[in-house]
Protein backbone atom coordinates (compact mmCIF):
# COMPACT_ATOMS: atom_id res chain seq x y z
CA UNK A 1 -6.64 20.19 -6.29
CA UNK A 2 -7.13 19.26 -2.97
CA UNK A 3 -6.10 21.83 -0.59
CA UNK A 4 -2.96 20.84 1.94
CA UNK A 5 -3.46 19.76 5.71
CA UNK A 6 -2.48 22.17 8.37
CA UNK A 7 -1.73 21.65 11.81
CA UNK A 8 -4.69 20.48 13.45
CA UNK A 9 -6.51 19.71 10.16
CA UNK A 10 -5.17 16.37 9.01
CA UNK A 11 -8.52 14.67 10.40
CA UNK A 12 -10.48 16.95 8.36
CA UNK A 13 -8.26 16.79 5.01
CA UNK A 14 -8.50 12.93 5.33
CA UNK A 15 -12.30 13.10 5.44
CA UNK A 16 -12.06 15.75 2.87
CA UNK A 17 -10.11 13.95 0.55
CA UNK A 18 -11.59 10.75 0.57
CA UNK A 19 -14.58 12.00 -0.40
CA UNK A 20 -13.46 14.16 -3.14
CA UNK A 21 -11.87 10.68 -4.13
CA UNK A 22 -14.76 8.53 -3.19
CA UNK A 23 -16.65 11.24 -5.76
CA UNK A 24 -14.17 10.47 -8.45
CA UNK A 25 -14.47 6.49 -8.28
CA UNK A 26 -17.89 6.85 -8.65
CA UNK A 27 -17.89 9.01 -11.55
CA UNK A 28 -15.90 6.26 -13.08
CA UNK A 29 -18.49 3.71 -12.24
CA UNK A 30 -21.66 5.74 -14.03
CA UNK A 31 -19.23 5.96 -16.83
CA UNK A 32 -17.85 2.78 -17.17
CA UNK A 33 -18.49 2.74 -21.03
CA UNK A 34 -16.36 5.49 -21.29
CA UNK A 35 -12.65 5.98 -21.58
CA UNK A 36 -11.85 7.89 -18.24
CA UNK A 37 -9.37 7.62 -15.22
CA UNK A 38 -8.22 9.97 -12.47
CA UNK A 39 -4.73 10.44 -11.19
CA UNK A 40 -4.29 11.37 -7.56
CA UNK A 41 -1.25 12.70 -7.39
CA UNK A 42 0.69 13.56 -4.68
CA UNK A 43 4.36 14.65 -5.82
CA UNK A 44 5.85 11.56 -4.32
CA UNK A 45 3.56 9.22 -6.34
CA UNK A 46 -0.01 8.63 -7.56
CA UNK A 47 -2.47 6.46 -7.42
CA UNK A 48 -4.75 6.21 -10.68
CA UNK A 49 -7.83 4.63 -11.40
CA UNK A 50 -10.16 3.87 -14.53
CA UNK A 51 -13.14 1.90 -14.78
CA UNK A 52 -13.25 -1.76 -15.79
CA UNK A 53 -16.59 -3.73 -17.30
CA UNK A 54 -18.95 -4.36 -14.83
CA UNK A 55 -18.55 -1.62 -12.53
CA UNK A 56 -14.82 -2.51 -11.55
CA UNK A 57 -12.78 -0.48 -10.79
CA UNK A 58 -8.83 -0.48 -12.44
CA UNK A 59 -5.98 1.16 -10.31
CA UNK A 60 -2.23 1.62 -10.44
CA UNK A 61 0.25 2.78 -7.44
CA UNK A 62 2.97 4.20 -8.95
CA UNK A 63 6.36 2.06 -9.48
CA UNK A 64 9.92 3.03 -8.75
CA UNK A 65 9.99 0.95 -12.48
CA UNK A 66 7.86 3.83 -13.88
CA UNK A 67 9.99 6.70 -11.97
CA UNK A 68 13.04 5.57 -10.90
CA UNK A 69 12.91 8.49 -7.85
CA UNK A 70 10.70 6.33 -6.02
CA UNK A 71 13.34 3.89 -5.37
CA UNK A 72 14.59 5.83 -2.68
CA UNK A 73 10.46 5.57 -1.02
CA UNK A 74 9.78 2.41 -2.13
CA UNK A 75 11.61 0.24 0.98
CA UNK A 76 11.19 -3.44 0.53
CA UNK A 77 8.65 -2.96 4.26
CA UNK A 78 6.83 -0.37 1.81
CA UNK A 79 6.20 -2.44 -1.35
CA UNK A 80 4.94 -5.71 1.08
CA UNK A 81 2.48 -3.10 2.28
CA UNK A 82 1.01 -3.20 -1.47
CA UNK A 83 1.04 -6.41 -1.58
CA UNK A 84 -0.69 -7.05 1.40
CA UNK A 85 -3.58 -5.06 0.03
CA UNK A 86 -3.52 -6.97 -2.88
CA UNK A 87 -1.54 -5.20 -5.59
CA UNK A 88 0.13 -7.10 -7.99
CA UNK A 89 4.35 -6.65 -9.25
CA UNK A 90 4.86 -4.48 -12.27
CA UNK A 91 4.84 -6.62 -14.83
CA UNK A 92 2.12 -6.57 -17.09
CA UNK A 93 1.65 -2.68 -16.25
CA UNK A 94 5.13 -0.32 -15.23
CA UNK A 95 2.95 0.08 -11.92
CA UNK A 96 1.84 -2.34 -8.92
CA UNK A 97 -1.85 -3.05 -9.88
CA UNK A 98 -5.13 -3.95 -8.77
CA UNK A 99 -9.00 -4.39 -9.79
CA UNK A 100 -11.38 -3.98 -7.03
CA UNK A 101 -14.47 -6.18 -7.20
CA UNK A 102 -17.96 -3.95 -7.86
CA UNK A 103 -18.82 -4.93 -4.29
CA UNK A 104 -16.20 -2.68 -3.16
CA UNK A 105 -17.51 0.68 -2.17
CA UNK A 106 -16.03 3.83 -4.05
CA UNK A 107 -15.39 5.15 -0.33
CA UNK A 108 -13.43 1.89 0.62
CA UNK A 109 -11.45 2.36 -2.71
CA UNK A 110 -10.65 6.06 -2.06
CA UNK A 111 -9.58 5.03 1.84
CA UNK A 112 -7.04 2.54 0.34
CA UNK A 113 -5.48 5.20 -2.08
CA UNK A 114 -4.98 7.74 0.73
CA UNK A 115 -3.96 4.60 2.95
CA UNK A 116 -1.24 3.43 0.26
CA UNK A 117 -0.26 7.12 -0.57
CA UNK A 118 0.88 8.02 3.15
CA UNK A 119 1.87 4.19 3.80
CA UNK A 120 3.75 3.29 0.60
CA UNK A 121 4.50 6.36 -0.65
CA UNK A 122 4.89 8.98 2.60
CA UNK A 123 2.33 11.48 1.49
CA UNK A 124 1.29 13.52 4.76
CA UNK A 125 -0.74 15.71 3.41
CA UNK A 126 0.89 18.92 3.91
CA UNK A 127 1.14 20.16 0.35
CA UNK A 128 -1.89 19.69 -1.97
CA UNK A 129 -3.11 16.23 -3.07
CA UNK A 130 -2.96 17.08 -7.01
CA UNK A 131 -6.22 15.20 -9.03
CA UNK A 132 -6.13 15.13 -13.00
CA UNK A 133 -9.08 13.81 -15.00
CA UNK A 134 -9.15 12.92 -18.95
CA UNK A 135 -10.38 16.58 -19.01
CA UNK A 136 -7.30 17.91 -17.46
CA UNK A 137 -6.20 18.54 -14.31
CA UNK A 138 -9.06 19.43 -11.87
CA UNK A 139 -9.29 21.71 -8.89
């Protein structure tokens, strides 16, 4: 778990959590042979990630088609904000989806799923960013 923001803390928690998540996407990269992912979930949706063949990187922003709560968070402004960074329509997944190239840096990955989950999804940061693993859920 990543621990919540408090008051004057959100610049710290935001460098804190991205490189807790930076960590994970690069534990998915060494292990890219593997059958692994991490969630990053913050209550009002996730973001999850598993690795792809040659050190790409798979990830899913949660759809209001794969929990219809999010409709209410998901505002038309909202889901053009995924598609501007590239996320594709449920469709062929229940979740708006994306590959990153292996050029992209695990740290530019993990600054676009904190990006999309206080954009998109309205995550602030003031109760704990939950993040589960194939092991279980981790601290």
């Amino acid at each position: 778990m990543v621990p919540a923001a408090s008051g004057g803390g959100r610049a710290w928690h935001r460098r804190f959590c991205g490189a807790r998540l930076a960590g994970e996407i690069k534990r998915l990269r060494v292990n890219s042979e593997r059958e692994i992912y991490v969630i990053f979930d913050s209550e009002i949706g996730f973001f999850q990630c598993s690795p792809e063949p040659a050190r790409e990187v798979y990830c899913e922003a949660q759809s209001a088609d794969a929990w219809p709560a999010l409709a209410a968070v998901l505002t038309p402004e909202r889901v053009e904000r995924l598609h501007a960074a590239g996320f594709a329509d449920p469709g062929h997944a229940p979740n708006y989806s994306k590959t990153y190239p292996s050029a992209a840096s695990a740290a530019d990955i993990a600054k676009e799923a904190l990006t999309i989950l206080h954009d998109v999804c309205g995550y602030t940061g003031a109760s704990p960013l939950k993040v589960a693993t194939e092991k279980g859920k981790g601290g």
